[in-house]
Protein backbone atom coordinates (compact mmCIF):
# COMPACT_ATOMS: atom_id res chain seq x y z
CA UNK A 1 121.75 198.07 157.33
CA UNK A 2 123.14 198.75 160.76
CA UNK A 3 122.41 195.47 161.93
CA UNK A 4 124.62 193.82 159.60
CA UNK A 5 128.07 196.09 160.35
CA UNK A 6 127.06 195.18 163.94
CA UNK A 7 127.10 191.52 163.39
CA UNK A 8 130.14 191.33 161.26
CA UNK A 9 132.06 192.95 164.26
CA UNK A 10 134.78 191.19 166.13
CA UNK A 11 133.06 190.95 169.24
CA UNK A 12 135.57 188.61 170.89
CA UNK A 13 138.48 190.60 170.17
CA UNK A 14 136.66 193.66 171.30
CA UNK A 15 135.50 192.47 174.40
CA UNK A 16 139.58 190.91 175.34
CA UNK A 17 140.82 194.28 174.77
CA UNK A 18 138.17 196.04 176.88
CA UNK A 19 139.02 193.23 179.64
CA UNK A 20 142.59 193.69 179.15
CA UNK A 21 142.27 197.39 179.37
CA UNK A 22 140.32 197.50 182.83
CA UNK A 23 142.75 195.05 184.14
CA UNK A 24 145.89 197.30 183.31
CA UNK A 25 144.01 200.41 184.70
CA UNK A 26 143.01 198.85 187.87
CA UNK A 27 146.60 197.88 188.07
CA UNK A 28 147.83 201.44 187.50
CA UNK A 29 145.50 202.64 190.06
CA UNK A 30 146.09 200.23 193.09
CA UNK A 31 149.97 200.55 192.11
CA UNK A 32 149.29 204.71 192.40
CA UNK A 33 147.40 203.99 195.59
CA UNK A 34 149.68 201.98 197.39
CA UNK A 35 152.70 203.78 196.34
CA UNK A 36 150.90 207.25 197.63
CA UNK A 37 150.20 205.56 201.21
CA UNK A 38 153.81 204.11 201.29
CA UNK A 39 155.59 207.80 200.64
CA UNK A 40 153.36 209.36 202.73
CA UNK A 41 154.18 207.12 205.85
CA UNK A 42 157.64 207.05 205.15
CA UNK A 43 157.66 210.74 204.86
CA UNK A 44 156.00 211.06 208.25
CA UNK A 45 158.51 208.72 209.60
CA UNK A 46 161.21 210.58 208.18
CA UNK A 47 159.19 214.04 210.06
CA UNK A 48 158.98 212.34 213.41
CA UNK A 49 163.18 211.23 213.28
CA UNK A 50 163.88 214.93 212.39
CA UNK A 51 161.47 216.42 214.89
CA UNK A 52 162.60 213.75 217.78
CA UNK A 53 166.70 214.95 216.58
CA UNK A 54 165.64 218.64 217.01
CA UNK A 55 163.69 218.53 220.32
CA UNK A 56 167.26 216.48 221.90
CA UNK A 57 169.39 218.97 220.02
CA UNK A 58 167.51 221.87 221.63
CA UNK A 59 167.18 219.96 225.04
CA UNK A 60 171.05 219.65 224.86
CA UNK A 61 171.38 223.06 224.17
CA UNK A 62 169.52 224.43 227.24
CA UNK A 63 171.33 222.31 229.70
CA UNK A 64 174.27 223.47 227.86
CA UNK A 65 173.41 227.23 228.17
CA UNK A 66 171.61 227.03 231.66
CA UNK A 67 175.27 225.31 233.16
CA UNK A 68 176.92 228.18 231.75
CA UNK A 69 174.57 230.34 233.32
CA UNK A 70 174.89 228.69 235.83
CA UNK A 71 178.45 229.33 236.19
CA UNK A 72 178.31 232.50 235.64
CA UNK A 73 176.35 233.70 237.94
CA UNK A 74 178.28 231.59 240.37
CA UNK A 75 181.66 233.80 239.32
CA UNK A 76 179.64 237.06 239.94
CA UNK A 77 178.90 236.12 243.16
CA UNK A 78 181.92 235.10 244.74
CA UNK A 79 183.18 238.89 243.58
């Protein structure tokens, strides 16, 4: 009985869409993959270019603030 519905499937068919299938998923997944990797470098980039601005702005500023200091302690001691 069973062996008969089992025969008369379309076995070809079934087996292209199975192969068809695993190829589109294994597409999906390397796409997901490499797309992860490729945001999460460029995000770290993007980190390290922010980071490197701030450390120069805040290098600036404290040559900035220590001539003024500078200075000003100068002017309080020629009084």
């Amino acid at each position: 009985m069973w062996t008969n519905l089992l025969k008369n499937l379309p076995w070809r068919s079934l087996l292209l869409a199975v192969v068809i299938n695993a190829f589109l998923i294994g597409l999906y997944y390397l796409g997901y993959k490499s797309g992860h990797e490729n945001a999460t470098r460029d995000g770290d980039k993007a980190v390290s270019e922010l980071q490197s601005a701030f450390d120069t702005y805040k290098t600036e500023q404290a040559t900035l603030e220590n001539a003024a200091l500078r200075a000003w302690a100068k002017r309080y001691q020629e009084q």
